[in-house]
Protein backbone atom coordinates (compact mmCIF):
# COMPACT_ATOMS: atom_id res chain seq x y z
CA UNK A 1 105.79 -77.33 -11.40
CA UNK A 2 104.09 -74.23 -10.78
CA UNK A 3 100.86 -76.05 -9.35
CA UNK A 4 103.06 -78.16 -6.86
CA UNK A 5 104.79 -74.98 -5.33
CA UNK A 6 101.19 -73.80 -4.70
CA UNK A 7 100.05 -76.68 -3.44
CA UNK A 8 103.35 -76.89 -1.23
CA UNK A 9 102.68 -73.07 -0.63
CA UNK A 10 98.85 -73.41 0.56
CA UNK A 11 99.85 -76.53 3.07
CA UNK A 12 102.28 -74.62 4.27
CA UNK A 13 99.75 -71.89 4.83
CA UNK A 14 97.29 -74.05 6.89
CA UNK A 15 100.03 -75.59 9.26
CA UNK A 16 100.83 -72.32 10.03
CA UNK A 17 97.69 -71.31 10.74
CA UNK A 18 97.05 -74.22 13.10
CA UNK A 19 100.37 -73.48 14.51
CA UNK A 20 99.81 -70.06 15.43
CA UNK A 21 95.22 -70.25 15.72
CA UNK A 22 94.93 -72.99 17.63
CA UNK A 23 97.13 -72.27 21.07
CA UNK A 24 95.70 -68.72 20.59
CA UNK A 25 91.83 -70.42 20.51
CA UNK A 26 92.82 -72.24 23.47
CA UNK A 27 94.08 -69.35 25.31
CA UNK A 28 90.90 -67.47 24.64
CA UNK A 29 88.58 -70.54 25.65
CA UNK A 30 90.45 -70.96 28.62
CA UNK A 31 90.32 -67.46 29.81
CA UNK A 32 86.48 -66.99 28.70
CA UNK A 33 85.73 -70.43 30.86
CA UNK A 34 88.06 -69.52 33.95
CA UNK A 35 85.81 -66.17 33.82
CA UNK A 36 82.42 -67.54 33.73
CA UNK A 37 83.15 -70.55 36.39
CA UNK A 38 84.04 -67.21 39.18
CA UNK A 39 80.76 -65.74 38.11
CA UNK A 40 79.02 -69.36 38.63
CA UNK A 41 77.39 -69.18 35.16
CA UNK A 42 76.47 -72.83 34.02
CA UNK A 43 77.72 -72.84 30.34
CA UNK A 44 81.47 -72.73 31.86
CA UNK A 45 80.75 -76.69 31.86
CA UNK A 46 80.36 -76.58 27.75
CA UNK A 47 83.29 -74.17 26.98
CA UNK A 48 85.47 -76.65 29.13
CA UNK A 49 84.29 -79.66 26.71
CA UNK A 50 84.64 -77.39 23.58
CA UNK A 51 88.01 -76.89 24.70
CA UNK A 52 88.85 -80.14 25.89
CA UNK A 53 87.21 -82.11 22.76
CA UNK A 54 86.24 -80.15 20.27
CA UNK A 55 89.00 -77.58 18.99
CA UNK A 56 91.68 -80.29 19.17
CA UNK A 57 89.91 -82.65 17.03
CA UNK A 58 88.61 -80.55 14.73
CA UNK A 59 92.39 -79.00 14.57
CA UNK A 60 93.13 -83.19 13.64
CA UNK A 61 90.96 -82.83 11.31
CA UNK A 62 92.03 -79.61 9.59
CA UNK A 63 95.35 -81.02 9.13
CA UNK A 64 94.96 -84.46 7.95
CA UNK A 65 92.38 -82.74 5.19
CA UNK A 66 94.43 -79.37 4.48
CA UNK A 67 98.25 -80.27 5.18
CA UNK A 68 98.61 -84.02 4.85
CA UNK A 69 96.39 -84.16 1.92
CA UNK A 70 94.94 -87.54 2.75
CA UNK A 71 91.94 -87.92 0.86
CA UNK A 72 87.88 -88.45 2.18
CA UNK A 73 88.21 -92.09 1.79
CA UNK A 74 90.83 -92.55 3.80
CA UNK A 75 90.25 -94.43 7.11
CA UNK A 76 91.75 -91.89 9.33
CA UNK A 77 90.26 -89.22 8.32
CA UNK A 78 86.77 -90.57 8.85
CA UNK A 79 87.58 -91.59 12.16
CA UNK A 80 88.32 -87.82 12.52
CA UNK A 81 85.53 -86.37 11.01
CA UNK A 82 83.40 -88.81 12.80
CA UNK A 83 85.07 -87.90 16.33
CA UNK A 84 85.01 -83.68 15.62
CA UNK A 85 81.17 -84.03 14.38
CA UNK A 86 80.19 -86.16 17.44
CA UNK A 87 81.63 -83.71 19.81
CA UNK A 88 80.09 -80.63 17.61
CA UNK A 89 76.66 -82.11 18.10
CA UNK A 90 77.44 -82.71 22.17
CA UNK A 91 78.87 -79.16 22.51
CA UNK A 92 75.65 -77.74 21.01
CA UNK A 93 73.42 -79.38 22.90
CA UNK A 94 75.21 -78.85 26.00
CA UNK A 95 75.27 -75.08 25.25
CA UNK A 96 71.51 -75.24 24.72
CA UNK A 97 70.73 -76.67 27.93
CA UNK A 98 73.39 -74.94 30.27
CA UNK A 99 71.93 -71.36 28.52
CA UNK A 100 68.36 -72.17 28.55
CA UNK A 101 67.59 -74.81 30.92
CA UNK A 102 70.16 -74.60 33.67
CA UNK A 103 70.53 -70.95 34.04
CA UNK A 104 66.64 -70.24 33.81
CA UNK A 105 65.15 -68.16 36.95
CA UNK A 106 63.24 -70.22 39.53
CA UNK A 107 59.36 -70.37 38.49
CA UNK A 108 60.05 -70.13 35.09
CA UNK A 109 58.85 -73.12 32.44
CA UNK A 110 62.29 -74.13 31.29
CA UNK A 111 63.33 -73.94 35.07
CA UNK A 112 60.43 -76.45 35.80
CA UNK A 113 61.27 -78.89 32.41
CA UNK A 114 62.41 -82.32 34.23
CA UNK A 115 65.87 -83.30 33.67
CA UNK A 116 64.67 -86.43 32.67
CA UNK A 117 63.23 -84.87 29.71
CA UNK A 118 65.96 -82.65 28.61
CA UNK A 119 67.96 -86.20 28.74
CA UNK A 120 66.16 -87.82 26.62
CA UNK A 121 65.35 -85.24 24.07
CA UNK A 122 69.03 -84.42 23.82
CA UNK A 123 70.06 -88.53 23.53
CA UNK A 124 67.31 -88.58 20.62
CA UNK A 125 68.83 -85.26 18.73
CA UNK A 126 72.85 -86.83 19.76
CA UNK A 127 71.25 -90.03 17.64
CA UNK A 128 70.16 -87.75 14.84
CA UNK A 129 73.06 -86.40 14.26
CA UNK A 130 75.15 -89.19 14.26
CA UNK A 131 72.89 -90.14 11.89
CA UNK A 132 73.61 -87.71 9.11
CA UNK A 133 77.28 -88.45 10.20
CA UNK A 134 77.21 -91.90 9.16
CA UNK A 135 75.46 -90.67 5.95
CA UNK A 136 77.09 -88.24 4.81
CA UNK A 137 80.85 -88.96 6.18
CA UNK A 138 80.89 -92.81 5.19
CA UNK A 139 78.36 -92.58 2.55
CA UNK A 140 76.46 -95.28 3.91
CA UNK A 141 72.22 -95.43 2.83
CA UNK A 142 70.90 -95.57 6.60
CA UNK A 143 68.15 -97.98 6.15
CA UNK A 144 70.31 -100.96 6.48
CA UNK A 145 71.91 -99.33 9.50
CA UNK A 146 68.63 -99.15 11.25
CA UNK A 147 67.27 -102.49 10.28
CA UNK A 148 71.19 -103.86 12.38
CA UNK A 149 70.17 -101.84 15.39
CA UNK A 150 66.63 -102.72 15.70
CA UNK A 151 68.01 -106.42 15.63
CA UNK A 152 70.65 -105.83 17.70
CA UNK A 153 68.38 -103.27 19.94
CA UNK A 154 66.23 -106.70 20.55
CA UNK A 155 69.28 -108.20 21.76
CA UNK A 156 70.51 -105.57 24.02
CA UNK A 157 66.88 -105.42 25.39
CA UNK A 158 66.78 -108.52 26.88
CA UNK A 159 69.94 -107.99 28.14
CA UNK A 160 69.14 -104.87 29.64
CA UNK A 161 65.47 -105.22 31.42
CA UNK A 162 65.85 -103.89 34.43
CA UNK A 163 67.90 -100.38 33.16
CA UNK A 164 65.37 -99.67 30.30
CA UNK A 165 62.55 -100.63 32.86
CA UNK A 166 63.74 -97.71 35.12
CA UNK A 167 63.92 -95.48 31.69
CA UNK A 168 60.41 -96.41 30.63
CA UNK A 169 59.38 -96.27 33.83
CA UNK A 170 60.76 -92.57 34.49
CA UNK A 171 59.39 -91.28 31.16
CA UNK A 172 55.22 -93.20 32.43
CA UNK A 173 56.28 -90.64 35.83
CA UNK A 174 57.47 -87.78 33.79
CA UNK A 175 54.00 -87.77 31.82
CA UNK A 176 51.92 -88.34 35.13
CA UNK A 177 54.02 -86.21 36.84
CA UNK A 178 52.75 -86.71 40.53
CA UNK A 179 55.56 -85.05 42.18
CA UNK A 180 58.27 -82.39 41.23
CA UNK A 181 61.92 -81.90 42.40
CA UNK A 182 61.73 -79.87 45.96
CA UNK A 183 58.31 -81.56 46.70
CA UNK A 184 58.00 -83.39 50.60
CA UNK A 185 56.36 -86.83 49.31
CA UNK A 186 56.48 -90.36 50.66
CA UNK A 187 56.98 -93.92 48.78
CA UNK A 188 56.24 -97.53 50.78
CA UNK A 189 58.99 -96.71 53.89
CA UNK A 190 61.04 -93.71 52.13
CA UNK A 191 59.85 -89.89 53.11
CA UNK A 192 61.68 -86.91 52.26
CA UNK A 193 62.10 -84.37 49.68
CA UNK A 194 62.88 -84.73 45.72
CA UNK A 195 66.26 -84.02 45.06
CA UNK A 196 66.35 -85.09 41.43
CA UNK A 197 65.10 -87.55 39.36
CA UNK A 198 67.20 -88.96 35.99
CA UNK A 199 66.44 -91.74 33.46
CA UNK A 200 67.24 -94.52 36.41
CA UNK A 201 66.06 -93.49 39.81
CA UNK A 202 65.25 -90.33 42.11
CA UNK A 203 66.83 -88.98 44.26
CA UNK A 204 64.60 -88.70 48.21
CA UNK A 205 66.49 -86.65 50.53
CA UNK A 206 65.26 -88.32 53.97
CA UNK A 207 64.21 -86.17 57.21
CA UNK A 208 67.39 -87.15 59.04
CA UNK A 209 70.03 -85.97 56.09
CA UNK A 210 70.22 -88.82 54.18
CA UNK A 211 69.58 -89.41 50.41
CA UNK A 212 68.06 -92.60 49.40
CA UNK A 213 67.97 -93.76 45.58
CA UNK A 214 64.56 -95.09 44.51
CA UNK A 215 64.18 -97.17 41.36
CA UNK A 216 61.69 -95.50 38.82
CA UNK A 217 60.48 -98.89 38.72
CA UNK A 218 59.81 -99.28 42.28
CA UNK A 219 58.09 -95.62 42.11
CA UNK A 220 55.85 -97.06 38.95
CA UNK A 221 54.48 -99.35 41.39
CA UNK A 222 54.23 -97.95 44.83
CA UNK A 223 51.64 -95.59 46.33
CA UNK A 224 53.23 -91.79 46.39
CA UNK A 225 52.09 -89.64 48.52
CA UNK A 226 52.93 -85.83 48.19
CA UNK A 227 52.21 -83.30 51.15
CA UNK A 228 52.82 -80.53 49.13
CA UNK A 229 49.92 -80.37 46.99
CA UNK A 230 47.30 -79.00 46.53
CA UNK A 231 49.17 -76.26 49.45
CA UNK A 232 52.79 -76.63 50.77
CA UNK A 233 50.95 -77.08 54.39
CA UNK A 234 50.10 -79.90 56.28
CA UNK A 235 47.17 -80.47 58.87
CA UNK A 236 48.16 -82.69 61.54
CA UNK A 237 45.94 -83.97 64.89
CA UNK A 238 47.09 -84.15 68.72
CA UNK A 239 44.77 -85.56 70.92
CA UNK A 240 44.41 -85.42 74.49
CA UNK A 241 42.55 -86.73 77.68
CA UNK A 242 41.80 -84.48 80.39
CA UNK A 243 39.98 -84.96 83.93
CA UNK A 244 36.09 -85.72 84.13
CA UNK A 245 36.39 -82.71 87.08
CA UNK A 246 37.84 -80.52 85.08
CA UNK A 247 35.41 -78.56 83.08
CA UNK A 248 35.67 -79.12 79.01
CA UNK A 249 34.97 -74.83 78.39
CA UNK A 250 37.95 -74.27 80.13
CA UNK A 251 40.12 -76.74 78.95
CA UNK A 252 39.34 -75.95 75.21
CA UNK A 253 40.07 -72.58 75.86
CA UNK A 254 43.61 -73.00 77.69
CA UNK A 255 44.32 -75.62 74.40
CA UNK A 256 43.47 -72.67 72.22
CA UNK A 257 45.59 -70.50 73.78
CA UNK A 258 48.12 -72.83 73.78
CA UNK A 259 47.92 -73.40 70.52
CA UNK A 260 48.08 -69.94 68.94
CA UNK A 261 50.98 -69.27 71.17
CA UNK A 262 53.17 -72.25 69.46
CA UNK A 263 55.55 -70.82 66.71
CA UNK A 264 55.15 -72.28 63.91
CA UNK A 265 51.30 -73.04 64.17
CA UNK A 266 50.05 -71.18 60.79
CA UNK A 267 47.03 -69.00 61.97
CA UNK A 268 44.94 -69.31 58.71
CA UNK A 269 43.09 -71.41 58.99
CA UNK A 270 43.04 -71.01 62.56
CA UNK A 271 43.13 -73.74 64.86
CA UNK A 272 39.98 -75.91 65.92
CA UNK A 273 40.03 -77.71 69.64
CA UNK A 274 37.24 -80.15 69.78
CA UNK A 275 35.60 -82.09 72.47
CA UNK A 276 35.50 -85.76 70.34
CA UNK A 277 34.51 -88.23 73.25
CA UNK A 278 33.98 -89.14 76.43
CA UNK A 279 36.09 -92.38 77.38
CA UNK A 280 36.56 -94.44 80.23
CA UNK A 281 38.74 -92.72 82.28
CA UNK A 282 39.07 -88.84 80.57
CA UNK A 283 37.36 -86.93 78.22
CA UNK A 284 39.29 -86.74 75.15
CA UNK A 285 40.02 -83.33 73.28
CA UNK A 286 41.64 -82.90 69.77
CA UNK A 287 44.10 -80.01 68.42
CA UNK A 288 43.68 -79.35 64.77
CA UNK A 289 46.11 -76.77 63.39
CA UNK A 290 47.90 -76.30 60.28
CA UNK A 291 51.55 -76.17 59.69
CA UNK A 292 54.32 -76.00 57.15
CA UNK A 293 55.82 -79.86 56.24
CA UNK A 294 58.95 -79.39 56.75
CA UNK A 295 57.97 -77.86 60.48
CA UNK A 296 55.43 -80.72 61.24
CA UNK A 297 57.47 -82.44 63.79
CA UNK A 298 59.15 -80.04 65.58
CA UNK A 299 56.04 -78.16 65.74
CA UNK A 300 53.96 -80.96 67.07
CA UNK A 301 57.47 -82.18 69.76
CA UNK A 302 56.25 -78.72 70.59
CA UNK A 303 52.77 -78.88 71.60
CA UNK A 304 52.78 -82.28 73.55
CA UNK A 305 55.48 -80.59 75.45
CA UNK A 306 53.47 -77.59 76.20
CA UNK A 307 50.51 -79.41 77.08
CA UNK A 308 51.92 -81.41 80.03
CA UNK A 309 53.05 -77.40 81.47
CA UNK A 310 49.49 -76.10 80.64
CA UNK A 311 47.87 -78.74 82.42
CA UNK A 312 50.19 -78.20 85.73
CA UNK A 313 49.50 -74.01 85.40
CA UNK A 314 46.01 -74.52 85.27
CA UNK A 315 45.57 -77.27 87.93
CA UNK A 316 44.50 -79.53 84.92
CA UNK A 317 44.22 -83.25 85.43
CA UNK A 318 45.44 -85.65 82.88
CA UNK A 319 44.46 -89.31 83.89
CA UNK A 320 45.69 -92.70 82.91
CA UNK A 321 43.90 -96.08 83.51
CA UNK A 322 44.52 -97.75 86.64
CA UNK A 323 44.08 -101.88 86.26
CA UNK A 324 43.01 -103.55 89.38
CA UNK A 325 43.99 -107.56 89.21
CA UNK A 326 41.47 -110.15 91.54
CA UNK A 327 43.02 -113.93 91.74
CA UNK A 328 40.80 -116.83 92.50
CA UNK A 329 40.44 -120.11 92.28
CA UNK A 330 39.34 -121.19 89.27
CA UNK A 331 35.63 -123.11 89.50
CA UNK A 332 34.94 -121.97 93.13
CA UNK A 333 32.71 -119.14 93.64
CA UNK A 334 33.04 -116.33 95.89
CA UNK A 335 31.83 -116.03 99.99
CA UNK A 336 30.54 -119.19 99.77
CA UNK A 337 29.71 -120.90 103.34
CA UNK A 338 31.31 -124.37 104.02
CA UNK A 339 28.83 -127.62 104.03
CA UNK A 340 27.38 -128.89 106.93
CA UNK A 341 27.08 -132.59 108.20
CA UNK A 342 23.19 -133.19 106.93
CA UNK A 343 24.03 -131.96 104.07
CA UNK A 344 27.05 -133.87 103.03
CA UNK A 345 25.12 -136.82 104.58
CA UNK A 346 22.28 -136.70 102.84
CA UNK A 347 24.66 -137.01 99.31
CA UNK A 348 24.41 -141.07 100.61
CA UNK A 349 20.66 -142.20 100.68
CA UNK A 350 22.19 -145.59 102.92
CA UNK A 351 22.03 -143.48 105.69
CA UNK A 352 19.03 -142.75 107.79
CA UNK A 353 17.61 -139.22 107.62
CA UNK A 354 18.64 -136.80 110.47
CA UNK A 355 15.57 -135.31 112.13
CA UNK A 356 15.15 -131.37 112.78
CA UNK A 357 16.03 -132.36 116.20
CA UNK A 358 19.20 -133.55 115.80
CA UNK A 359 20.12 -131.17 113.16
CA UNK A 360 20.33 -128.26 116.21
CA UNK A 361 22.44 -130.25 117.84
CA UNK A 362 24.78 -130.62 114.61
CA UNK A 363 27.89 -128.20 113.07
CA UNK A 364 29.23 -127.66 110.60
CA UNK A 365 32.07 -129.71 109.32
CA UNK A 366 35.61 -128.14 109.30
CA UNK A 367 38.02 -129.84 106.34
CA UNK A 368 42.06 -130.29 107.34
CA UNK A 369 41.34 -131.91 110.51
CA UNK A 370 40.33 -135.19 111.51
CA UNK A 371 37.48 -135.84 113.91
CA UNK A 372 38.27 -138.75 116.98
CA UNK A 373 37.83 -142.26 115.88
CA UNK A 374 36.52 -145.14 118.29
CA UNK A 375 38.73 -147.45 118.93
CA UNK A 376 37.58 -150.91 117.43
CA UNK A 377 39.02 -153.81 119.45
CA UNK A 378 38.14 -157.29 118.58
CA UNK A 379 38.24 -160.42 120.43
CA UNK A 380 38.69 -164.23 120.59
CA UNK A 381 36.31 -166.57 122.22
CA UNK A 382 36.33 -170.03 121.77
CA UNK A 383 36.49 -169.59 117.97
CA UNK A 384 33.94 -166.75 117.56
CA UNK A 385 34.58 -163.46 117.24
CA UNK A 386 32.87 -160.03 118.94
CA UNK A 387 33.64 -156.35 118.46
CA UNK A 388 32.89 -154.63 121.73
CA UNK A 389 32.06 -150.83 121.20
């Protein structure tokens, strides 16, 4: 009798201890979260889910084991244990990378880890510990749970190509790492800069605002280019054609002033303007300058502009190729004198030969009008015939 009233008497000691610990916990968590969202501090995320998920099931728990008395076996309060161990392991490992990853100072190493990794490392330590869950809560051997799931991983495998291509194909990228989050680079059509990059695509913001999402597939297999390595600078090229009058000392000189007078123009190294050929119509000049990437276009909108105003300061011609188009007949040549009468004549060798004499007294033939023709008349005489001339 004595052992039930303590038994009674403990159970009645753990509800109340719920009954009064638990609203009290989630006062606390509540305040202690509210506080480190206004200072911006990145673990308020995990002390939301600990508060959320874990202190009410692990105050489920707690009460089936300590106040309903149900035993280990029991169904429910596997399903508990299961549910408060699982959101143990998350909370940790949220904690973990909220404290060390997320609220690391720029230029640090856990600043630069790639979210991809901390993804997958966490997914792999989640597994673990569900692991040792389904060992030690349900008292199963694990071996025979991990020869079902790699048959069943074959399964969802096939089903799954294209997502666990993109995963495969993120972690190939993560190793090679040829570009890092912030970094101007370009893929096929797509140029921008890395916004983030996950276990399925990254993330390109574009130059006009946009954010395109690139398969880590597609990336696998398309040429990147990054412009901010080796140096976050770029060197970019303007060419230019100038006058043959207008003497190339001078004009390389008003380009270089022109030049280092452009914001935005970085003046180590400094700028090179080179004559590079001498074309049909202009001799051709080149700018060479360096400049930051994201500036590249607004720097260079710059300097064509500039160089249209220079040229007009400095009486400075810039030509462009004038075309000239000649129509002819096709097959007849050019100034050439019309035929005269021998010589069309003498295309028939019928005819008799027309002596230099007679050729003074010849000209030349004129085509689209028709010389006089005799009149032939002819006549009938006592059955014959004559033609008088």
């Amino acid at each position: 009798m004595s052992e039930l009233l303590n038994q009674l008497q403990g159970r009645w000691i753990f509800a109340l201890g719920l009954a009064i610990g638990f609203p009290l916990l989630l006062v606390a968590l509540s305040e202690l979260e509210f506080a480190l969202d206004r200072a911006g501090h990145p673990v308020s995320a995990s002390f939301r889910h600990v508060r959320i998920w874990v202190l009410p099931i692990t105050a489920l728990t707690l009460f089936l084991r300590l106040v309903v008395l149900l035993p280990e076996t029991s169904l429910v309060v596997r399903l508990a244990e299961t549910l408060c161990w699982a959101t143990v392991i998350v909370a940790i490992m949220g904690v973990i990378n909220n404290m060390v990853f997320e609220s690391a100072r720029p230029g640090t190493w856990q600043k630069n880890v790639p979210r991809l990794l901390r993804d997958v490392l966490r997914l792999l330590l989640v597994g673990i510990g569900l692991a040792l869950v389904y060992t030690f809560v349900w008292g199963r051997e694990i071996g025979g749970a991990i020869a079902t799931l790699g048959v069943t991983s074959i399964v969802v495998g096939l089903a799954l190509q294209e997502p666990l291509g993109n995963l495969f194909s993120g972690l190939v990228l993560l190793m090679e790492r040829p570009f890092e989050v912030g970094e101007m680079i370009e893929v096929g059509n797509v140029t921008g800069e890395v916004k983030e990059v996950n276990w399925r695509s990254a993330h390109i913001q574009r130059l006009g605002g946009a954010i395109q999402v690139v398969p880590n597939s597609t990336l696998n297999k398309e040429t990147i280019v990054n412009f901010s390595r080796p140096l976050p600078s770029r060197m970019e090229f303007v060419e230019v054609g100038f006058s043959y009058q207008d003497p190339p000392y001078k004009v390389r000189q008003a380009l270089m002033d022109l030049v280092l007078g452009t914001d935005g123009v970085q003046q180590s190294p400094k700028p090179i303007v080179a004559t590079i050929d001498y074309g049909e119509y202009s001799v051709r000049y080149r700018l060479t300058y360096n400049t930051a990437e994201k500036d590249r276009l607004s720097v260079k909108n710059e300097l064509v502009t500039r160089i249209w105003y220079m040229a007009k300061r400095h009486g400075f011609t810039i030509p462009y190729p004038v075309h000239v188009a000649v129509q002819h007949q096709e097959g007849r040549p050019f100034n050439v004198a019309p035929p005269e009468a021998p010589d069309l004549l003498s295309r028939f060798p019928g005819l008799p030969e027309i002596t230099p004499e007679d050729r003074g007294q010849t000209r030349p033939l004129t085509f689209g009008v028709r010389s006089p023709r005799r009149r032939r008349r002819t006549h009938k005489q006592g059955g014959t015939h004559g033609i008088a001339r």
